[in-house]
C-alpha atoms as a PDB file:
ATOM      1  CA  UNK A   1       8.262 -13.485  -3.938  1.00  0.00           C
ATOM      2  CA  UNK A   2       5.352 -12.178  -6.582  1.00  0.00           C
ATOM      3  CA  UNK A   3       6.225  -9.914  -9.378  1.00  0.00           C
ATOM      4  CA  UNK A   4       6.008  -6.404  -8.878  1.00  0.00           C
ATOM      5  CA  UNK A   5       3.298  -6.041 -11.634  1.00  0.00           C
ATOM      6  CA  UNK A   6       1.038  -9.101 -10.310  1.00  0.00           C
ATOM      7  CA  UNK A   7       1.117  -7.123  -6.565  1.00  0.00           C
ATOM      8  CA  UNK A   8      -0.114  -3.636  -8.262  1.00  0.00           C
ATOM      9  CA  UNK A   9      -2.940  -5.776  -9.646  1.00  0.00           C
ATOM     10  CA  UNK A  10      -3.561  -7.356  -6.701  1.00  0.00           C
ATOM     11  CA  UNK A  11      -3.771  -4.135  -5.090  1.00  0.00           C
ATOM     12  CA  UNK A  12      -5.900  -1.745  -8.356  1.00  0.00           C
ATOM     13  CA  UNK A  13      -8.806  -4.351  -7.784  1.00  0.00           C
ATOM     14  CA  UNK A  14      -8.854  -4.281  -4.003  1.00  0.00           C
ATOM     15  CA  UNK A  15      -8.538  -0.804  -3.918  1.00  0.00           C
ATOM     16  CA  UNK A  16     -11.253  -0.608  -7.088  1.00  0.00           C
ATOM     17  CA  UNK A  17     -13.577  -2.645  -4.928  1.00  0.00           C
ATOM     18  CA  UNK A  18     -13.614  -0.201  -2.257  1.00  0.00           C
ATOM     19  CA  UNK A  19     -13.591   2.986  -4.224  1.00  0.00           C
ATOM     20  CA  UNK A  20     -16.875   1.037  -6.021  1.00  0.00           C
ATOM     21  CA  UNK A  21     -18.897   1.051  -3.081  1.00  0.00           C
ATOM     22  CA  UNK A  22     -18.198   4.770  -2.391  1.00  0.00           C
ATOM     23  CA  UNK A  23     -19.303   5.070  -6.046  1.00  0.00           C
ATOM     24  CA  UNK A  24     -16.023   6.135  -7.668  1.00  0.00           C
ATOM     25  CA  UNK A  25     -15.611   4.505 -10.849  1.00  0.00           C
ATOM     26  CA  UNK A  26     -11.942   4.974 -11.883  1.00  0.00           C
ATOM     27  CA  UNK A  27      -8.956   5.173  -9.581  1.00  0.00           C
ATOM     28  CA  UNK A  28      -5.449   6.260 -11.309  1.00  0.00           C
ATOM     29  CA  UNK A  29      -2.522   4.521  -9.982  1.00  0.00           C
ATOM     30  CA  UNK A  30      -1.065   8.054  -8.343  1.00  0.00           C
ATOM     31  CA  UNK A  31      -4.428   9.201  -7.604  1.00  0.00           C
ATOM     32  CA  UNK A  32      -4.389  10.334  -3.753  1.00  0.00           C
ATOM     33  CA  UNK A  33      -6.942   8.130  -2.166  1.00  0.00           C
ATOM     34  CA  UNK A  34      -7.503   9.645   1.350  1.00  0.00           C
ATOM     35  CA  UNK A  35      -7.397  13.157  -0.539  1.00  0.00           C
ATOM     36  CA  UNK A  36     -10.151  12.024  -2.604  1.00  0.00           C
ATOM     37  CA  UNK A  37     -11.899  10.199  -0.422  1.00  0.00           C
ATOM     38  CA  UNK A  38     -11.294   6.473  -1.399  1.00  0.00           C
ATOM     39  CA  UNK A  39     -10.299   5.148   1.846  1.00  0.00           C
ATOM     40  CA  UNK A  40     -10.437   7.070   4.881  1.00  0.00           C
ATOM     41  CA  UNK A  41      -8.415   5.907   8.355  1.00  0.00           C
ATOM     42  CA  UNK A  42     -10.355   3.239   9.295  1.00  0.00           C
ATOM     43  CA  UNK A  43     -10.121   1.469   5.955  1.00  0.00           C
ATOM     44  CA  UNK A  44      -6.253   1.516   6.327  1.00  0.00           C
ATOM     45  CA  UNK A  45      -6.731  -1.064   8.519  1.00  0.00           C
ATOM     46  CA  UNK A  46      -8.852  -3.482   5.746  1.00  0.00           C
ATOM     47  CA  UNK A  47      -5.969  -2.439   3.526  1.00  0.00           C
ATOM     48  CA  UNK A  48      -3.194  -3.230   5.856  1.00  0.00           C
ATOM     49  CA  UNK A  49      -5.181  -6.984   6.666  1.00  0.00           C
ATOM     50  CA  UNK A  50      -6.120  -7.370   2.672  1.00  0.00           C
ATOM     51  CA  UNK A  51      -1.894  -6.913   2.382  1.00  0.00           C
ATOM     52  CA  UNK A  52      -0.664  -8.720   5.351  1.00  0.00           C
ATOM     53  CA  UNK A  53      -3.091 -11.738   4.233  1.00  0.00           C
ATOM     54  CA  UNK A  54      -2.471 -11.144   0.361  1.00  0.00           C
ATOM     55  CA  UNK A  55       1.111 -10.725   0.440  1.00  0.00           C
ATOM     56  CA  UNK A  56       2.390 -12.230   3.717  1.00  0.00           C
ATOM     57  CA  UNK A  57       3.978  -9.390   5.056  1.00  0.00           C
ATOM     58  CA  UNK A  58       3.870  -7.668   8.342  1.00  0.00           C
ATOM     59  CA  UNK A  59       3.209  -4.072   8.571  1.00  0.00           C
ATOM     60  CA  UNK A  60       3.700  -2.146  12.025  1.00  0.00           C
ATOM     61  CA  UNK A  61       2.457   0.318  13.267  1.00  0.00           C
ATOM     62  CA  UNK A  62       4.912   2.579  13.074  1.00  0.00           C
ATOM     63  CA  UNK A  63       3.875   2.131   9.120  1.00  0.00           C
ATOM     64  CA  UNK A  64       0.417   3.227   9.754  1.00  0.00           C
ATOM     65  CA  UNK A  65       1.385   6.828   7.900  1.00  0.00           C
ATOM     66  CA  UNK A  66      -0.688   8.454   5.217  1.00  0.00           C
ATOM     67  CA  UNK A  67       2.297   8.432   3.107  1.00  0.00           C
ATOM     68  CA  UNK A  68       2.530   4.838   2.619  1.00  0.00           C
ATOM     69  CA  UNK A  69      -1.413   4.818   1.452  1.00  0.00           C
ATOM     70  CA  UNK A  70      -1.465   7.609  -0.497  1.00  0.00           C
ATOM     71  CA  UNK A  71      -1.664   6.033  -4.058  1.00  0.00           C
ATOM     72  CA  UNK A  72      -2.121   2.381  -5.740  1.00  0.00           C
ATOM     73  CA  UNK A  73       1.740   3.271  -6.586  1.00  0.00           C
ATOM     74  CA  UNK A  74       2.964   3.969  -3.102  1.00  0.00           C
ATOM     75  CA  UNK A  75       1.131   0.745  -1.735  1.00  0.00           C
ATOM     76  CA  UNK A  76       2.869  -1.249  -4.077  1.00  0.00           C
ATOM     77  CA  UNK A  77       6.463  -0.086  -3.261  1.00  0.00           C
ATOM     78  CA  UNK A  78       5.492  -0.332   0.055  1.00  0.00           C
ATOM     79  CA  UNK A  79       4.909  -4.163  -0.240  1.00  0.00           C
ATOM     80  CA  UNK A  80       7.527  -4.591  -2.457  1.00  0.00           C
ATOM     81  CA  UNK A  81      10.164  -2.820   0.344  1.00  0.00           C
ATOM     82  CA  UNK A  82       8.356  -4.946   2.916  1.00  0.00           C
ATOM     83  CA  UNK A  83       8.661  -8.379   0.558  1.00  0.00           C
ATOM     84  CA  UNK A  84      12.270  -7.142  -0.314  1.00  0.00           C
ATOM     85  CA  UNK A  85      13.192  -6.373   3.882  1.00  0.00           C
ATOM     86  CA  UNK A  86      11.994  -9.827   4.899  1.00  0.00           C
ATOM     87  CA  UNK A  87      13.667 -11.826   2.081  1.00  0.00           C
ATOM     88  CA  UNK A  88      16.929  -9.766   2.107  1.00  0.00           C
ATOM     89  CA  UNK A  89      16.904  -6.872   5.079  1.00  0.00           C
ATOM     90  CA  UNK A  90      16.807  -4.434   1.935  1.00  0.00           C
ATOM     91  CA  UNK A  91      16.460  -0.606   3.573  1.00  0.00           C
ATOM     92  CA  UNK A  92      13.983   1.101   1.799  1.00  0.00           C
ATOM     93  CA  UNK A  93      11.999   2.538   4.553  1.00  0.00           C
ATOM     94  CA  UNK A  94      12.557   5.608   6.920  1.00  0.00           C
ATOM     95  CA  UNK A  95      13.152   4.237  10.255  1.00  0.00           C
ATOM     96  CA  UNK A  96      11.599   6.859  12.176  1.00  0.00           C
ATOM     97  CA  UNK A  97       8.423   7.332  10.612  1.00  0.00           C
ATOM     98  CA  UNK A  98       8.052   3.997   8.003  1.00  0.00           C
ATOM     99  CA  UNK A  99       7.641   5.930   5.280  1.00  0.00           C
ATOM    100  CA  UNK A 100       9.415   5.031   2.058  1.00  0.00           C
ATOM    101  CA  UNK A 101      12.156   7.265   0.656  1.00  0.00           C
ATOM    102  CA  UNK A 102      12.665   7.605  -2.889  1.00  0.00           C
ATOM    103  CA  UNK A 103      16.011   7.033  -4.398  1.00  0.00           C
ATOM    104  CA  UNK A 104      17.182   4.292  -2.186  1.00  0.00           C
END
């Protein structure tokens, strides 16, 4: 499994590539990116293939919630949870909606 630092990289130049073509030049790791307009719904889905491919994890559906993309932060803990669940079955995400809870 990859660091935890090496997968918010990963994820801060992905995310900087697409907030570059929309012309935003700095994204802050809590920064609300579908707030400010750095990825919208359909670029959830690039996100969700860039991770799946990146990280080899599996996101479902069920996952597709604006909570989990909010920020370069919340994308990270949700790969981490997902990297974590598949090696270990580690709960860290609400079964009913797929959103991660804090303070599990």
């Amino acid at each position: 499994m990859q660091e935890l630092g090496s997968i918010k990289d990963q994820i801060r130049q992905f995310i900087n590539e697409i907030a570059q073509m929309k012309g935003v030049t700095v994204v802050s790791e809590d920064e609300s990116l579908l707030q400010n307009g750095v990825i919208d719904s359909l670029e959830i889905f690039r996100v969700v293939s860039f991770l799946e491919e990146t990280f080899s994890v599996r996101i479902s559906e069920e996952e597709f919630v604006p909570e989990n993309f909010q920020s370069i932060n919340q994308i990270e803990r949700l790969v981490f949870a997902k990297s974590k669940r598949s090696d270990t079955r580690v709960s860290g995400l609400h079964e009913d909606t797929g959103a991660l809870q804090e303070g599990r």
